[in-house]
Protein backbone atom coordinates (compact mmCIF):
# COMPACT_ATOMS: atom_id res chain seq x y z
CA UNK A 1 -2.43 28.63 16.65
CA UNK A 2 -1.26 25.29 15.30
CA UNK A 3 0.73 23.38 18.14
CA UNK A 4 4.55 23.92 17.39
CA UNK A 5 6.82 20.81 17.79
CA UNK A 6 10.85 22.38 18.98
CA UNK A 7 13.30 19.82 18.45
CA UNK A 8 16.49 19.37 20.51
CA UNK A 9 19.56 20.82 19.62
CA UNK A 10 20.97 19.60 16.57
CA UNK A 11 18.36 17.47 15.78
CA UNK A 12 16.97 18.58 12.50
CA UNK A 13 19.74 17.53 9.83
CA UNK A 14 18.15 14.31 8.97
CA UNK A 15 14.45 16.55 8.40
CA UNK A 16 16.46 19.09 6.18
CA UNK A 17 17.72 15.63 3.92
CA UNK A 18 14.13 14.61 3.70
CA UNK A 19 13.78 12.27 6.13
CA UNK A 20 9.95 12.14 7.24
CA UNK A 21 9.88 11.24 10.69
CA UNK A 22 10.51 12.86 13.89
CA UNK A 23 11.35 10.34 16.97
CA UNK A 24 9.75 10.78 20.38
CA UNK A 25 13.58 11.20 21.91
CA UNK A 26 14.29 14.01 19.29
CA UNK A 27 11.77 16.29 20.90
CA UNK A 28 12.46 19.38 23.63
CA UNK A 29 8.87 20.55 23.75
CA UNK A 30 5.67 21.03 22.60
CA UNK A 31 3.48 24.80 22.02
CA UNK A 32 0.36 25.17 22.07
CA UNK A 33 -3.05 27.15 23.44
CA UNK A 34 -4.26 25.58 26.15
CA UNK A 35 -8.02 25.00 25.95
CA UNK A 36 -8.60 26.06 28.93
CA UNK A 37 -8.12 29.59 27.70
CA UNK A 38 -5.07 30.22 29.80
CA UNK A 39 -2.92 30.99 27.22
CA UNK A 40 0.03 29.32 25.29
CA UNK A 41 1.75 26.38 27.04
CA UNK A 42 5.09 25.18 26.16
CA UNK A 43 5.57 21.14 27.88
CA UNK A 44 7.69 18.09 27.39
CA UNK A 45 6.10 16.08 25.07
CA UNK A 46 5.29 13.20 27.99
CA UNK A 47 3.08 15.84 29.15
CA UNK A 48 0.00 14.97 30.42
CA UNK A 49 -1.35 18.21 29.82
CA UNK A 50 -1.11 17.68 25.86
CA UNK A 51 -3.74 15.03 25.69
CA UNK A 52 -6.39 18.20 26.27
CA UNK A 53 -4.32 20.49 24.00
CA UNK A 54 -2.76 18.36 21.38
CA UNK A 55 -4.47 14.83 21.28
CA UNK A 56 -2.88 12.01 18.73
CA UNK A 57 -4.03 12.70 15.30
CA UNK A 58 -3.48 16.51 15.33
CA UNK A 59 -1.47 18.01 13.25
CA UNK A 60 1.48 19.87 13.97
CA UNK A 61 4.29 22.23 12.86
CA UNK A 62 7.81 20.84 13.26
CA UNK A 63 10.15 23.62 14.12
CA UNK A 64 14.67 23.86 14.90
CA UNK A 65 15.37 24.09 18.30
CA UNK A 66 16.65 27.33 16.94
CA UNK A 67 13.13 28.28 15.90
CA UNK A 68 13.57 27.36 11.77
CA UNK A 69 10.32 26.07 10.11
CA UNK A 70 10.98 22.24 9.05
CA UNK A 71 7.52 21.00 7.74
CA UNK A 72 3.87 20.10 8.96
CA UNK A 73 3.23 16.73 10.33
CA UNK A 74 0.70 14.37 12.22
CA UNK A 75 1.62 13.66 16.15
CA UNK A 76 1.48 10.25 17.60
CA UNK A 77 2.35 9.80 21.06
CA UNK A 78 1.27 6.45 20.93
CA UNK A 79 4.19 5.47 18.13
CA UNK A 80 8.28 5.78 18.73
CA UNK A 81 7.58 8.05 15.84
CA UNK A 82 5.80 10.58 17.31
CA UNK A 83 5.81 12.95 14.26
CA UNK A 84 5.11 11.77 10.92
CA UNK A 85 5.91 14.75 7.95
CA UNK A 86 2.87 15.26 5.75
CA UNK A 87 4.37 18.27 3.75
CA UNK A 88 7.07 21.23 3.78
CA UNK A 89 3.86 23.94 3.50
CA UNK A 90 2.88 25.74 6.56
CA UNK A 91 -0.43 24.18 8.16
CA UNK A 92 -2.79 26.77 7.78
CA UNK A 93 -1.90 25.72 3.52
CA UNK A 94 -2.84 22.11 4.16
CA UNK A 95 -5.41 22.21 5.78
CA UNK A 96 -7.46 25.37 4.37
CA UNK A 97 -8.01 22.61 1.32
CA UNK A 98 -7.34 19.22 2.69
CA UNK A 99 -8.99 17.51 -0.18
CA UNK A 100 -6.94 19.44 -3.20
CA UNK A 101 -3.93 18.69 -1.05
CA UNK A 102 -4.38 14.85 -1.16
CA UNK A 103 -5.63 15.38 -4.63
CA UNK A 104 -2.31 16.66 -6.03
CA UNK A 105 -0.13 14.01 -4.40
CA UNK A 106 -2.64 11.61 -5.58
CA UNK A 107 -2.86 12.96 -9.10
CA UNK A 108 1.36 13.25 -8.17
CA UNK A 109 2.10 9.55 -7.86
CA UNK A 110 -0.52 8.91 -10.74
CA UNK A 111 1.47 10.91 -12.88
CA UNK A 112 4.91 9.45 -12.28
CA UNK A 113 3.66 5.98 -13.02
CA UNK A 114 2.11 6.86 -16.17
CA UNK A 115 6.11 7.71 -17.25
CA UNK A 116 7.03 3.92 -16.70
CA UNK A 117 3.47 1.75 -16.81
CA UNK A 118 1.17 1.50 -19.58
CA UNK A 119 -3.00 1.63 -18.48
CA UNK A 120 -3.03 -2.31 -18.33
CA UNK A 121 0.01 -2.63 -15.96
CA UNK A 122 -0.82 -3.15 -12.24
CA UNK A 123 1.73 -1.49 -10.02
CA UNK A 124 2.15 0.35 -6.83
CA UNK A 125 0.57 3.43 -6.95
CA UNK A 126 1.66 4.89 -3.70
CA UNK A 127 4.35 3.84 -2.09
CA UNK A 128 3.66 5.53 1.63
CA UNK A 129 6.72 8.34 2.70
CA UNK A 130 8.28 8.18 -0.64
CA UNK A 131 5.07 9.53 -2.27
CA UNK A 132 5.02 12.06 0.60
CA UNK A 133 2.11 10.62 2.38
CA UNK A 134 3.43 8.25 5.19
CA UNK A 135 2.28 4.59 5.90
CA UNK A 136 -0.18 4.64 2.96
CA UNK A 137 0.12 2.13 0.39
CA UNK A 138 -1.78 1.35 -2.74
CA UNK A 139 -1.68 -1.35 -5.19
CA UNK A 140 -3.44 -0.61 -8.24
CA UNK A 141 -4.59 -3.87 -9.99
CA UNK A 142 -5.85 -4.21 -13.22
CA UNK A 143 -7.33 -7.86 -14.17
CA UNK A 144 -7.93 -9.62 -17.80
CA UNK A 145 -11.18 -7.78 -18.29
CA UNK A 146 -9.61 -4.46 -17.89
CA UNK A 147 -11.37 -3.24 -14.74
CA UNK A 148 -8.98 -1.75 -12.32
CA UNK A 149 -9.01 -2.27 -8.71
CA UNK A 150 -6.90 -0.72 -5.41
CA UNK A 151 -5.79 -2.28 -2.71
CA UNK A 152 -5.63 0.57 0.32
CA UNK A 153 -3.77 -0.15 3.64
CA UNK A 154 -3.83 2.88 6.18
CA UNK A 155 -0.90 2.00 8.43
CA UNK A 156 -0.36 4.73 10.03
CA UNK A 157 -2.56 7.60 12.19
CA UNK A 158 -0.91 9.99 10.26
CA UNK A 159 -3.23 8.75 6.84
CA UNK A 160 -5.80 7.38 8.86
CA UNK A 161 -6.67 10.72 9.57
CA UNK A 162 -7.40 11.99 6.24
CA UNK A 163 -8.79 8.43 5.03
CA UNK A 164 -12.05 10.27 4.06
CA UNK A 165 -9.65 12.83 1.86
CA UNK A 166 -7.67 10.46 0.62
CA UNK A 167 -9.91 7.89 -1.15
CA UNK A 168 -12.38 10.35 -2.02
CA UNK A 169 -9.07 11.79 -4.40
CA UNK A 170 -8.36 8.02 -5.72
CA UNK A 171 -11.68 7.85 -6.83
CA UNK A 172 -11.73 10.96 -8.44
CA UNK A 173 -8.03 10.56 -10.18
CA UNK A 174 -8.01 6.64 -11.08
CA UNK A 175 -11.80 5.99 -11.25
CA UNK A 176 -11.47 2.51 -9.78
CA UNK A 177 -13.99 -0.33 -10.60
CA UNK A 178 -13.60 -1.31 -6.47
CA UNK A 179 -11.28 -0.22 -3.98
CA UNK A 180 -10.17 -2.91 -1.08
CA UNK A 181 -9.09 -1.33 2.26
CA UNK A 182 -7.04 -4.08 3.93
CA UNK A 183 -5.69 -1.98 7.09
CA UNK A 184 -4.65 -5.09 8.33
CA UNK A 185 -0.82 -4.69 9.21
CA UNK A 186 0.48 -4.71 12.87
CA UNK A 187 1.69 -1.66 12.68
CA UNK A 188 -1.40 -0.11 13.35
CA UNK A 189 -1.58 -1.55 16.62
CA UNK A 190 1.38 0.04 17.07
CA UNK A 191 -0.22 3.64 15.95
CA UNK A 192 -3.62 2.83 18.48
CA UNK A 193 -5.16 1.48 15.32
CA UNK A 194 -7.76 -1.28 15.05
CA UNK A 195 -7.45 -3.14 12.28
CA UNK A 196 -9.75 -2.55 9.24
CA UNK A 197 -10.49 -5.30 5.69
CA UNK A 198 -13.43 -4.38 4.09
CA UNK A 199 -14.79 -2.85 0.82
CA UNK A 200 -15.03 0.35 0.38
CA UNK A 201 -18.26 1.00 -1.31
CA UNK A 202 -19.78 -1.83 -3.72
CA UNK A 203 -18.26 -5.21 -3.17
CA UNK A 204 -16.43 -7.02 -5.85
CA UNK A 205 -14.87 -10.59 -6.50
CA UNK A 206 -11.91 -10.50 -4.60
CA UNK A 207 -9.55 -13.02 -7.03
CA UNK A 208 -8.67 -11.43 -9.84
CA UNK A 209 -6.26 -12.79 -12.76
CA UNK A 210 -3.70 -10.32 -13.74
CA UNK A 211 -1.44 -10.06 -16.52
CA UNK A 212 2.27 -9.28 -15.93
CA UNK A 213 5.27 -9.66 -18.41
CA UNK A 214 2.66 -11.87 -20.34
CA UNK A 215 2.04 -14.08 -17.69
CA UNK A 216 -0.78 -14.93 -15.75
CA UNK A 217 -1.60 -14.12 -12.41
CA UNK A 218 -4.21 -14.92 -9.79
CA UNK A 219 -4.38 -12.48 -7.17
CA UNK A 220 -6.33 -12.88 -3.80
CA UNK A 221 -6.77 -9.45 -2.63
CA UNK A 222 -9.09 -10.27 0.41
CA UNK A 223 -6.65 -12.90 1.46
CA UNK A 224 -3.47 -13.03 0.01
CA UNK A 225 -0.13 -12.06 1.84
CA UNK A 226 0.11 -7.88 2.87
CA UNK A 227 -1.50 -6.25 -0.33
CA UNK A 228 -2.11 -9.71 -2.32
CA UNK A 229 0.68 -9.91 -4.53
CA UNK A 230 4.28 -8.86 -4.48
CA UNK A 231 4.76 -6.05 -7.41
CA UNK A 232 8.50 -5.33 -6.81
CA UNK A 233 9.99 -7.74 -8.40
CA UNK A 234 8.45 -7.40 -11.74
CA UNK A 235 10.97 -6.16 -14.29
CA UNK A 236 13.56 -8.05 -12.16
CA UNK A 237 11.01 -11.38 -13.43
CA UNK A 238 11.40 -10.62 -16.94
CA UNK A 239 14.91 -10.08 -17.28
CA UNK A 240 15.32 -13.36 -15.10
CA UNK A 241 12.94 -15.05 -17.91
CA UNK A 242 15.64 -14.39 -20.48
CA UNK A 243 18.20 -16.17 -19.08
CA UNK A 244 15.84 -19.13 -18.37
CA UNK A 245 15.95 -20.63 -21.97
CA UNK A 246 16.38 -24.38 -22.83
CA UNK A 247 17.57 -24.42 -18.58
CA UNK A 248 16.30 -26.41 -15.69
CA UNK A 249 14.76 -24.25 -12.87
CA UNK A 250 14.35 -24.15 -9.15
CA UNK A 251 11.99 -21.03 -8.02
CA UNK A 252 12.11 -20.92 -4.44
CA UNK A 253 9.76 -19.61 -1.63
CA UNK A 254 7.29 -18.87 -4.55
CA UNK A 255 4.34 -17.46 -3.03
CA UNK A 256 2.33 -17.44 -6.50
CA UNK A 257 4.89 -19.17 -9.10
CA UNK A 258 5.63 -15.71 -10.41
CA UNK A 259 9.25 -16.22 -10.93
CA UNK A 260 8.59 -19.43 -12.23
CA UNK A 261 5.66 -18.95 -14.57
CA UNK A 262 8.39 -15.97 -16.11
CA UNK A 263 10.40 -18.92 -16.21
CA UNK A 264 8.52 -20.92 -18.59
CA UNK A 265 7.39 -18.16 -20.74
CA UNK A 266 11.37 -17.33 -20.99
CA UNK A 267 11.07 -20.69 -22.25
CA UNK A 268 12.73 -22.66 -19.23
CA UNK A 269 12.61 -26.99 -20.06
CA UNK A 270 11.91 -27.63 -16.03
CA UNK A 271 10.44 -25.43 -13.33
CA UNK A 272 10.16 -26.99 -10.11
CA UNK A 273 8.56 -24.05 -7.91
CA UNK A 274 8.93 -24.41 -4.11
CA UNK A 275 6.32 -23.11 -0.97
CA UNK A 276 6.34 -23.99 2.94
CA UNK A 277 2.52 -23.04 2.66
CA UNK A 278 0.05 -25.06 1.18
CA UNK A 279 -1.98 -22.19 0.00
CA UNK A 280 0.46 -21.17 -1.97
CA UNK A 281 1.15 -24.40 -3.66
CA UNK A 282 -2.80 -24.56 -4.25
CA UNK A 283 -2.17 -20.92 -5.63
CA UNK A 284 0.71 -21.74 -7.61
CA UNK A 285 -0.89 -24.93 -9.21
CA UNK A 286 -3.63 -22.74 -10.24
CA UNK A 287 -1.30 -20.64 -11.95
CA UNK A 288 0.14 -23.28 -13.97
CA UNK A 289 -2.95 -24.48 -15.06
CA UNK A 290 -4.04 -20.27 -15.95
CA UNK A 291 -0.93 -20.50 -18.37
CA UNK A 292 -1.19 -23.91 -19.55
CA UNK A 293 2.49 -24.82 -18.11
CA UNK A 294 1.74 -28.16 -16.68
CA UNK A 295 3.93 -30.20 -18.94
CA UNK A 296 7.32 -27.72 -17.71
CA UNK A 297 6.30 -26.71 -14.06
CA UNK A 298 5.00 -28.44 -10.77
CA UNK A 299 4.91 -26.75 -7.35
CA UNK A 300 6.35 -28.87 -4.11
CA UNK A 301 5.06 -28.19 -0.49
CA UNK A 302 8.12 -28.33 1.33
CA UNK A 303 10.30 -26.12 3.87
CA UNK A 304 13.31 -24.72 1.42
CA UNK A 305 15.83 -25.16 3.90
CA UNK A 306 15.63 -29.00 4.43
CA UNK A 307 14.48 -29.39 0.55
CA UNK A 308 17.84 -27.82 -0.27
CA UNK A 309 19.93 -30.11 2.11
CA UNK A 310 17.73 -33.18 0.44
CA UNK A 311 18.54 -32.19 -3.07
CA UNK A 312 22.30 -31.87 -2.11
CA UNK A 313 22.24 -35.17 -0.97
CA UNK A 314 20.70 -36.87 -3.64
CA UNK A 315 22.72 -34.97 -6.24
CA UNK A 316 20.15 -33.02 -7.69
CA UNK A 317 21.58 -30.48 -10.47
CA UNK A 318 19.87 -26.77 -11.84
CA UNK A 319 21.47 -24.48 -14.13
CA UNK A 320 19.05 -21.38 -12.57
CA UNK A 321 18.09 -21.10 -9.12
CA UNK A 322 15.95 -18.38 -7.49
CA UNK A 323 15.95 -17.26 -3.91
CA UNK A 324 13.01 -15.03 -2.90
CA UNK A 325 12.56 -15.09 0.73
CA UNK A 326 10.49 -13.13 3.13
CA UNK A 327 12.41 -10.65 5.32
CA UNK A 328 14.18 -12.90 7.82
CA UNK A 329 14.65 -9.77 9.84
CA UNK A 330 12.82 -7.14 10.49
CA UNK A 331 14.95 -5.54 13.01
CA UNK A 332 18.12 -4.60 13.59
CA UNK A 333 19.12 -6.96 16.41
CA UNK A 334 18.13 -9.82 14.29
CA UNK A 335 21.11 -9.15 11.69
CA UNK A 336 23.03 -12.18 13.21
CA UNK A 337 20.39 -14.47 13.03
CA UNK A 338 19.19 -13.40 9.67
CA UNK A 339 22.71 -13.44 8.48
CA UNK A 340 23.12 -17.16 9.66
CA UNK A 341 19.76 -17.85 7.09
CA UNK A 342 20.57 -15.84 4.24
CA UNK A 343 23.97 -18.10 3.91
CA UNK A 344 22.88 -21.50 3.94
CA UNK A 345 20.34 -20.90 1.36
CA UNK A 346 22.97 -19.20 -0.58
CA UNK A 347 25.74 -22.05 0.00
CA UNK A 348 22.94 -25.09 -0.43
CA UNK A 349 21.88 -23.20 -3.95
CA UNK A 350 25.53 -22.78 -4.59
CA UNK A 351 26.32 -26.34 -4.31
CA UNK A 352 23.50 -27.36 -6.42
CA UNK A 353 24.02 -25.20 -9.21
CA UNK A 354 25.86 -26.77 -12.27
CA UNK A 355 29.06 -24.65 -13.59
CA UNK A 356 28.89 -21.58 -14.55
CA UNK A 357 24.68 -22.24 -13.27
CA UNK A 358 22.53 -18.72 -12.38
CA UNK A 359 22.38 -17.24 -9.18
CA UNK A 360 19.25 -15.16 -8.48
CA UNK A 361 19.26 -14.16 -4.68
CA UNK A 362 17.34 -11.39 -2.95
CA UNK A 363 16.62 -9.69 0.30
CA UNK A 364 13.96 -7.85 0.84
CA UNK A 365 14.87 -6.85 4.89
CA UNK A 366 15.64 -3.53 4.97
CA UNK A 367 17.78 -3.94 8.19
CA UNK A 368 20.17 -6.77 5.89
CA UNK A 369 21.04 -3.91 4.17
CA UNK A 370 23.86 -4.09 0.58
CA UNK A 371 26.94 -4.08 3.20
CA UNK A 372 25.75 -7.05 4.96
CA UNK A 373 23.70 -8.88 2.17
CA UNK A 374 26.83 -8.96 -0.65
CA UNK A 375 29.77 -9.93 2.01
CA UNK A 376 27.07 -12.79 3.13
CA UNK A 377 27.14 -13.72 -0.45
CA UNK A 378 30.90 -13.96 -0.73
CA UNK A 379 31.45 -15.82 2.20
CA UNK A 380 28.36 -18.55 0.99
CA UNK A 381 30.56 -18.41 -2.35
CA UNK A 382 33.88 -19.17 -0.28
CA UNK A 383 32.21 -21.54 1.81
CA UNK A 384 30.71 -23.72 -1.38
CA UNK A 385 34.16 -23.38 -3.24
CA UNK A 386 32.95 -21.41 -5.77
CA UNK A 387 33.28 -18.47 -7.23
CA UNK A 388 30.87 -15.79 -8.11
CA UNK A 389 30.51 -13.21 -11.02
CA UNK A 390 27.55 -10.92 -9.81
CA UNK A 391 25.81 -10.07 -13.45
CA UNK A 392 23.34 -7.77 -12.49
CA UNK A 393 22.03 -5.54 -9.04
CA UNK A 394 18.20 -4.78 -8.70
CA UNK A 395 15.94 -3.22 -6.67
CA UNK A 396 12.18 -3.11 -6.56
CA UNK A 397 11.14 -1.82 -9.45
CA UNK A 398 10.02 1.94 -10.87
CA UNK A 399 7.04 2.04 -9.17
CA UNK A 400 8.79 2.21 -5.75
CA UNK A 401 10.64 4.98 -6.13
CA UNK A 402 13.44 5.69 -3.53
CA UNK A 403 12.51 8.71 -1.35
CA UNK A 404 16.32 11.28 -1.36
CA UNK A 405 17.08 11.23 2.68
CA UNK A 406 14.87 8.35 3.74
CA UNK A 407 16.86 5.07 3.04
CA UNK A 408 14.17 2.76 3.78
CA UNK A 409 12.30 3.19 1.31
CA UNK A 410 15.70 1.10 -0.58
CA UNK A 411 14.76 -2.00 0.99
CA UNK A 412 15.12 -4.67 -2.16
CA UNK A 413 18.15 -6.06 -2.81
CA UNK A 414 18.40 -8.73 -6.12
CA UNK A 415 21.88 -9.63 -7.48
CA UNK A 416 22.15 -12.07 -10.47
CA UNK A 417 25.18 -14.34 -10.00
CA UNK A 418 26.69 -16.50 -12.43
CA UNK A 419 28.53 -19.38 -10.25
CA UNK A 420 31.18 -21.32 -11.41
C-alpha cells in the first residue's frame, strides 16, 4: 500500500489549480502499513511512528479530506513543504517505470524549447515545478564550438531522489558533451541535503564562451553565481539593444556585461557597465575584450547605490539606463525594506536620465510582486518630478514558462519606461 496523505478540510483547492506543494499545516493525517506487520496506521503527520513507516524521501499519494485522489508526491518532514507533487498518475504508474516517467518529462521540456530555441541557443531546459518536476533546474549551454553542456542543481529531496533517473534521461534525450551538478543552493539544507558541485562523469573546462543575441559570453559554470549565467533576461536584452542606438548607456549591477555588451551591438556610443564585485568586473572586462568593445564600454567596481548619488551630484547625464538587481527580498516580511531599495535606484536613475531618456527597471523577487513593484515605480517617478510612459512589460523569457496555479514560477518583472 502506498502511504496516503488526507488533507484537512477544505484544503485541496489550491492542488486542484495546479499548485504543487502541500504545506506541513495543511495535513490531518498520514496512512500507511506499519512495518511492524500490525496493520494500517492512520497518525498526525508529527508522528514519530512515521519515521519507521514513511521515512523522508518516500513517496506518497495526496488524497481530499473527503477521500478524492489529488496526485502522487515526495514527503519531506524535514521542509515546511512537506509534500512536493511529482505527477497527477496514481503511484503504482510512476513508479512501475520510474525511468520512462522522467524520460517523458525530460523529452517534455526538450520538446517545448525546440518550439522557441534553435540547437545553438542555450536556455533553461527545466525550469523545476513548472516542468512538473519540483526544485530541479537545468541550464543547457551550448559554447562557440558547438558542444553542449548542462548545468544540474537538485534542490529539493523530492528530485534528489530520482537523481539516478533523472540524468540517466538527460543523457539519453540531449546527449550532452558534460553535465555539471552544482547542488549547491541553501535550500537543500533546508530539505536535509548536503550540498553537492561536481562533474558528473568526464570532467570538462568549466568556462565556456557562449553566444547569445550575437554577443559573446563567458560563462563560469563551476563558479559563477546559482547556475553560471542569468538566461531570463535574454529576449528582454535584444529588444533593449534596439533602443540603444547612437545613445549613452549606464548598465547597472551587471554581473557579466550582458545588458551592456547588447548595448553595443545595438550600436550604443557609451556603455559604462556597473558591479559591487570585482569578479564580475574582471568577468565583464573579459567580455569586452571577447567582442572587441573596448573603444564603447568599460566596467566600474563600485556599489550602485552611492555611484548613483555621485553621478547626481556631479551632473552626470544618460539617455538609457538599466536596473538589474538581485532579489532584494526574498521573503515576504522584507517587502518594506525591499520597497525602500527598489525606489532610490529608481528615483537616482530617474534624475539622471535626460528627457524623454529610457527606463529599463526589473525585479526579479518574487515576493515584490507587479502590485508592489509598478506603484514603487510611480511614486520614484513622483518623487523625481517626472513622469513616466511604461513602453513595454517583460518577464523571463520562453524558456521559463509560467506553471497555471503556481504563481511563483512569475517571478520577473521588466518594464521599459520612457521618462520625461
Amino acid at each position: 500500500m502506498t502511504p496516503r496523505v488526507f488533507l484537512k478540510k477544505k484544503e485541496e483547492s489550491e492542488l486542484k489549480q495546479g499548485f504543487p506543494w502541500v504545506f506541513d499545516n495543511e495535513i490531518e493525517s498520514v496512512r500507511f502499513e506499519a512495518s511492524d506487520g500490525s496493520g494500517v496506521k492512520t497518525v498526525p503527520l508529527a508522528d514519530s511512528m512515521l519515521d519507521a513507516g514513511v521515512p523522508d524521501g518516500s513517496v506518497v499519494e495526496v488524497f481530499a479530506n473527503a477521500g478524492g485522489f489529488l496526485g502522487t508526491g515526495v514527503l519531506n518532514r524535514k521542509s515546511k513543504i512537506s509534500v512536493r507533487i511529482i505527477g497527477t498518475e496514481h503511484a503504482d504508474k510512476i513508479l512501475a517505470d520510474k525511468a520512462a516517467f522522467y524520460e517523458r518529462r525530460i523529452r517534455d521540456a526538450h520538446e517545448l524549447r525546440k518550439l522557441r530555441y534553435s540547437p545553438d541557443d542555450s536556455y533553461r531546459l527545466v525550469y523545476g515545478e513548472s516542468d512538473f518536476i519540483p526544485g530541479l533546474i537545468v541550464e543547457r549551454y551550448v559554447d562557440i564550438k558547438k558542444n553542449v553542456y548542462l548545468v544540474v542543481q537538485f534542490s529539493t529531496l523530492s528530485c534528489e531522489v530520482f537523481r539516478r533517473e533523472i540524468l540517466s534521461a538527460l543523457r539519453k534525450v540531449v546527449r550532452p558533451y558534460g553535465i555539471f551538478e552544482k547542488s549547491d543552493a541553501p535550500t537543500r539544507e533546508k530539505e536535509g541535503l548536503p550540498l553537492r558541485s561536481a562533474w558528473d562523469g568526464e570532467v570538462r573546462e568549466g568556462k565556456i564562451v557562449i553566444r547569445e543575441n550575437g554577443v559573446l559570453i563567458e560563462v563560469d559554470m563551476i563558479n559563477g553565481q546559482k547556475t553560471g549565467y542569468f538566461l531570463d533576461q535574454k529576449d528582454n536584452r535584444r529588444y533593449v539593444a534596439s533602443l540603444c542606438g547612437g545613445k549613452r548607456v549606464l548598465d547597472t549591477f551587471t554581473h557579466t556585461g550582458a545588458f551592456g555588451l547588447n548595448a553595443v551591438k545595438g550600436g550604443a556610443k557609451e556603455v559604462v557597465s556597473v558591479d559591487l564585485s570585482a569578479d564580475a568586473v574582471s568577468l565583464v572586462e573579459r567580455n569586452i575584450e571577447l567582442n572587441g568593445a573596448q573603444g564603447k564600454m568599460k566596467a566600474v567596481c563600485a556599489d550602485v547605490f552611492a555611484l548613483l548619488k555621485e553621478y547626481e551630484e556631479k551632473g552626470e547625464k544618460f539617455d538609457v539606463i538599466i536596473l538589474d538587481p538581485p532579489a532584494f527580498t526574498k521573503s515576504a516580511k522584507n517587502i518594506q525594506k525591499a520597497y525602500g531599495g527598489y525606489k532610490e535606484i529608481n528615483l537616482r536613475a530617474m534624475r539622471l536620465l535626460t528627457e524623454n531618456g529610457i527606463l529599463v527597471t526589473c525585479s526579479c523577487s518574487y515576493f515584490f510582486d507587479a502590485p508592489h513593484f509598478y506603484g514603487m515605480l510611480m511614486k520614484a517617478a513622483e518623487d523625481a518630478k517626472r513622469r513616466v510612459q511604461i513602453i513595454a512589460k517583460f518577464g523571463a523569457g520562453a524558456d521559463h514558462p509560467v506553471l497555471a496555479g503556481y504563481p511563483k514560477s512569475e517571478y520577473l518583472k521588466c518594464a521599459v519606461c520612457r521618462v520625461v
